[in-house]
N, C-alpha and C. Protein backbone atom coordinates (compact mmCIF):
# COMPACT_ATOMS: atom_id res chain seq x y z
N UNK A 1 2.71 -6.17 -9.45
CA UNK A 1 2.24 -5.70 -8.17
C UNK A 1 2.53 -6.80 -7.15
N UNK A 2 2.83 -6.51 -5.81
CA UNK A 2 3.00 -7.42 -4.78
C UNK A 2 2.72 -6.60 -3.17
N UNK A 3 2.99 -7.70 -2.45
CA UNK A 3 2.30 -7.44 -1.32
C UNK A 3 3.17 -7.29 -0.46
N UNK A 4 3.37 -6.52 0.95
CA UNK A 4 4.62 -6.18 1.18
C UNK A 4 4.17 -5.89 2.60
N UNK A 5 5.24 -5.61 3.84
CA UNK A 5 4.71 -5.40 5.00
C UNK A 5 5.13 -3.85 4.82
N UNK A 6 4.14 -3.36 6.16
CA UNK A 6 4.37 -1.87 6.02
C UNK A 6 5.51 -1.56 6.58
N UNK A 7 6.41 -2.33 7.44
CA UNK A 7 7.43 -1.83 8.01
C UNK A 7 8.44 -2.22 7.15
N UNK A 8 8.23 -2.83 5.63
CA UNK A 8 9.11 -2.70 4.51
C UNK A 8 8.91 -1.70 3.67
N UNK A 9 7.96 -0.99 4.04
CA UNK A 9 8.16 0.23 2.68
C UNK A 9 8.83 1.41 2.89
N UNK A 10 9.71 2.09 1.80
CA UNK A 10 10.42 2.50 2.10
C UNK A 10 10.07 4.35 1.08
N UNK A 11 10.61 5.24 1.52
CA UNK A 11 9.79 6.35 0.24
C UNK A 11 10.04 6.14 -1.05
N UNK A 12 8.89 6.58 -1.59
CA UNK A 12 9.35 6.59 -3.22
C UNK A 12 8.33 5.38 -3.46
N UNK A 13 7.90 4.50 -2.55
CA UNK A 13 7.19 3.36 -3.14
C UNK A 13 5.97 3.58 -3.65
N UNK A 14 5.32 3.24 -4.60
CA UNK A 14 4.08 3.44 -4.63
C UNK A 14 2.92 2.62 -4.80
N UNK A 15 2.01 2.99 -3.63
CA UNK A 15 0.68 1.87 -3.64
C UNK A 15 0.46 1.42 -4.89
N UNK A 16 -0.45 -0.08 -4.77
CA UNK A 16 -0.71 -0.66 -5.79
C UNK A 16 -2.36 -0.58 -5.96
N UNK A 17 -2.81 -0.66 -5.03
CA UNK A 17 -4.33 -0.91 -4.74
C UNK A 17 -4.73 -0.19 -3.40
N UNK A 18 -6.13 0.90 -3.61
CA UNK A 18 -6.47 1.38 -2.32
C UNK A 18 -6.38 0.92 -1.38
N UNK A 19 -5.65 1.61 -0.21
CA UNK A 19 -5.75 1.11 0.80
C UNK A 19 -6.81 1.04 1.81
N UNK A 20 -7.71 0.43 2.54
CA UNK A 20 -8.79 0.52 3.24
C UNK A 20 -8.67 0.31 4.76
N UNK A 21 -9.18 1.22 5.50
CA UNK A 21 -8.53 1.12 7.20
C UNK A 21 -10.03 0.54 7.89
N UNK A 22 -11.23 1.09 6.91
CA UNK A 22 -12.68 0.36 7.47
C UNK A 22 -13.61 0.16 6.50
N UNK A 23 -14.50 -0.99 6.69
CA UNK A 23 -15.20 -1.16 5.66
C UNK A 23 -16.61 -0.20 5.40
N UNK A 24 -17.09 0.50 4.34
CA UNK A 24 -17.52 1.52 4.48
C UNK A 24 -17.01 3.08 4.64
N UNK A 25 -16.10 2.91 4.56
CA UNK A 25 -15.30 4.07 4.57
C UNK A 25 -14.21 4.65 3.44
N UNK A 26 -13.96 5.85 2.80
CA UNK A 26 -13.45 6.12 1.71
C UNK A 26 -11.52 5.70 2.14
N UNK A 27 -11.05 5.49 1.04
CA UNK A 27 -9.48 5.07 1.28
C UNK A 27 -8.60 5.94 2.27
N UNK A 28 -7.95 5.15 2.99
CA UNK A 28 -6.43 5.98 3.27
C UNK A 28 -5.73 6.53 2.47
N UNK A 29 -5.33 5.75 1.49
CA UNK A 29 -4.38 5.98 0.86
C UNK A 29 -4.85 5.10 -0.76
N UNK A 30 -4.79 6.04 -2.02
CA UNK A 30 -5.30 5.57 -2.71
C UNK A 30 -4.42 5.20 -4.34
N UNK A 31 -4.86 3.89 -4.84
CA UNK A 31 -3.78 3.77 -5.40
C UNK A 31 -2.70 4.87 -6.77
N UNK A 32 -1.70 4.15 -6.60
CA UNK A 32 -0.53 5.69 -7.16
C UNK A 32 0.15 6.46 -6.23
N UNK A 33 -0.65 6.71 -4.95
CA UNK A 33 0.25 7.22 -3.96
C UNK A 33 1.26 7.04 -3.91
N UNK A 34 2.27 8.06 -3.58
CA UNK A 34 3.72 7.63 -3.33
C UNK A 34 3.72 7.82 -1.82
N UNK A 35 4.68 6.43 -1.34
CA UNK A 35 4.59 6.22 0.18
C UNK A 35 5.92 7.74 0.98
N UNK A 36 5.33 8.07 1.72
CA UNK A 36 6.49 8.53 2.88
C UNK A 36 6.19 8.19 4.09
N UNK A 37 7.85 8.95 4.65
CA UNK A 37 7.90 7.69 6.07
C UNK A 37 6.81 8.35 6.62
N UNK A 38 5.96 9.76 6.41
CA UNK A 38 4.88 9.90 7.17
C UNK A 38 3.31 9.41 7.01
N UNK A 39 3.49 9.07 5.71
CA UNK A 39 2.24 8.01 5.26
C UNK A 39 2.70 6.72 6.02
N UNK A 40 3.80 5.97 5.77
CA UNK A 40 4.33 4.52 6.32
C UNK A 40 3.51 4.53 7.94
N UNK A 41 4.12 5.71 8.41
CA UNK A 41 3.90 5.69 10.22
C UNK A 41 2.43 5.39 10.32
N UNK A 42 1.93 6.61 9.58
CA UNK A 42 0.14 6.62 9.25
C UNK A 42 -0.15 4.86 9.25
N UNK A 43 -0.18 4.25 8.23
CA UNK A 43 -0.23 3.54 8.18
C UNK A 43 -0.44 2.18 9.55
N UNK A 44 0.59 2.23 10.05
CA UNK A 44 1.10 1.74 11.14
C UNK A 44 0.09 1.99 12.42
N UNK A 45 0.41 3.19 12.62
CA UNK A 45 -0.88 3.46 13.49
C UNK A 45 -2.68 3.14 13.38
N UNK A 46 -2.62 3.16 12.09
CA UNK A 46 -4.17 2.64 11.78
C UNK A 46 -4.27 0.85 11.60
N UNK A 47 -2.89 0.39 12.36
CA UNK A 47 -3.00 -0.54 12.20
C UNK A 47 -3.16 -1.41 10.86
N UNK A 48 -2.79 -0.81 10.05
CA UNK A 48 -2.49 -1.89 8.46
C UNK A 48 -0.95 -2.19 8.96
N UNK A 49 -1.05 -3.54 8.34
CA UNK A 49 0.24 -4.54 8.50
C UNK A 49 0.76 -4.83 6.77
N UNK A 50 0.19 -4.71 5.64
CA UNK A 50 0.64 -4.50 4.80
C UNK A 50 -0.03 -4.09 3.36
N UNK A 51 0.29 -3.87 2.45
CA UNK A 51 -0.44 -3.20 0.95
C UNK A 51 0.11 -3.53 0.14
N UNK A 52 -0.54 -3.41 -1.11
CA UNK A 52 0.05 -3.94 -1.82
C UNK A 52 0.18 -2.41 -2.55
N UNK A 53 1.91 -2.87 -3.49
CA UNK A 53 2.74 -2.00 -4.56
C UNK A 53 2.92 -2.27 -5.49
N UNK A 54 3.22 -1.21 -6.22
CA UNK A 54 3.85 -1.48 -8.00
C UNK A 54 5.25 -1.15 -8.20
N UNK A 55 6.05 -1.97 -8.29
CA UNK A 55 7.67 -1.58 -8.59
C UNK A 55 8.36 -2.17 -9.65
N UNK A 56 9.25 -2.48 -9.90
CA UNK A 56 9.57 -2.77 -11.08
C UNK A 56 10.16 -4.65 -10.98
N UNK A 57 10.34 -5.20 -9.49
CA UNK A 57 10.09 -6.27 -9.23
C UNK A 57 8.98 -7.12 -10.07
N UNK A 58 7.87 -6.42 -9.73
CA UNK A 58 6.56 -7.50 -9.75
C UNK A 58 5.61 -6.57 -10.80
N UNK A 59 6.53 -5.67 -12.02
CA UNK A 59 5.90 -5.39 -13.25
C UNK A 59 5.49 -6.20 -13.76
N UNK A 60 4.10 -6.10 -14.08
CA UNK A 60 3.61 -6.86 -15.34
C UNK A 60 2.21 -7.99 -14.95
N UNK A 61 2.62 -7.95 -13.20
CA UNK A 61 2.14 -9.07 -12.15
C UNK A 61 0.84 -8.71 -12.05
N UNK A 62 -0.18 -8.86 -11.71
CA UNK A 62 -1.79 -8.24 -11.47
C UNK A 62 -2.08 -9.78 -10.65
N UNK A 63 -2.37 -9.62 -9.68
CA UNK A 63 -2.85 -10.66 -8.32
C UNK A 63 -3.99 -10.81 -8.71
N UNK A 64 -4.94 -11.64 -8.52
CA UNK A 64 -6.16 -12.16 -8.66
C UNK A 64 -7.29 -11.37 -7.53
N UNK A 65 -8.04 -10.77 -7.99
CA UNK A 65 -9.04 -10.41 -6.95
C UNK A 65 -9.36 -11.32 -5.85
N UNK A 66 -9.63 -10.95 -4.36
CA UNK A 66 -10.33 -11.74 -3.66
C UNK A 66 -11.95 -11.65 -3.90
């Protein structure tokens, strides 16, 4: 899994970890999603700058909780 800007994702990608637009509030986008450019835009507009994915790059990878 890795972390990526949103104006790098491209379709076909798929989230790694829910995405969250407010705290208290249920996900945007939740993980497994597969990205499109109309989720990407979404995205964008709610102001997320990036998420993290699962691809075959950064298989195997699991980031450390904050």
């Amino acid at each position: 899994m890795r972390r990526v800007s949103v104006k790098k994702l491209r379709p076909g990608d798929r989230i790694g970890r829910d995405v969250y637009t407010h705290h208290n509030m249920p996900p945007m986008l939740r993980r497994g999603a597969m990205i499109s450019e109309g989720f990407r835009q979404s995205l964008e507009r709610a102001g997320v700058t990036s998420v993290w994915i699962e691809d075959d790059l950064s298989e195997g990878i699991e980031p450390s909780k904050p």
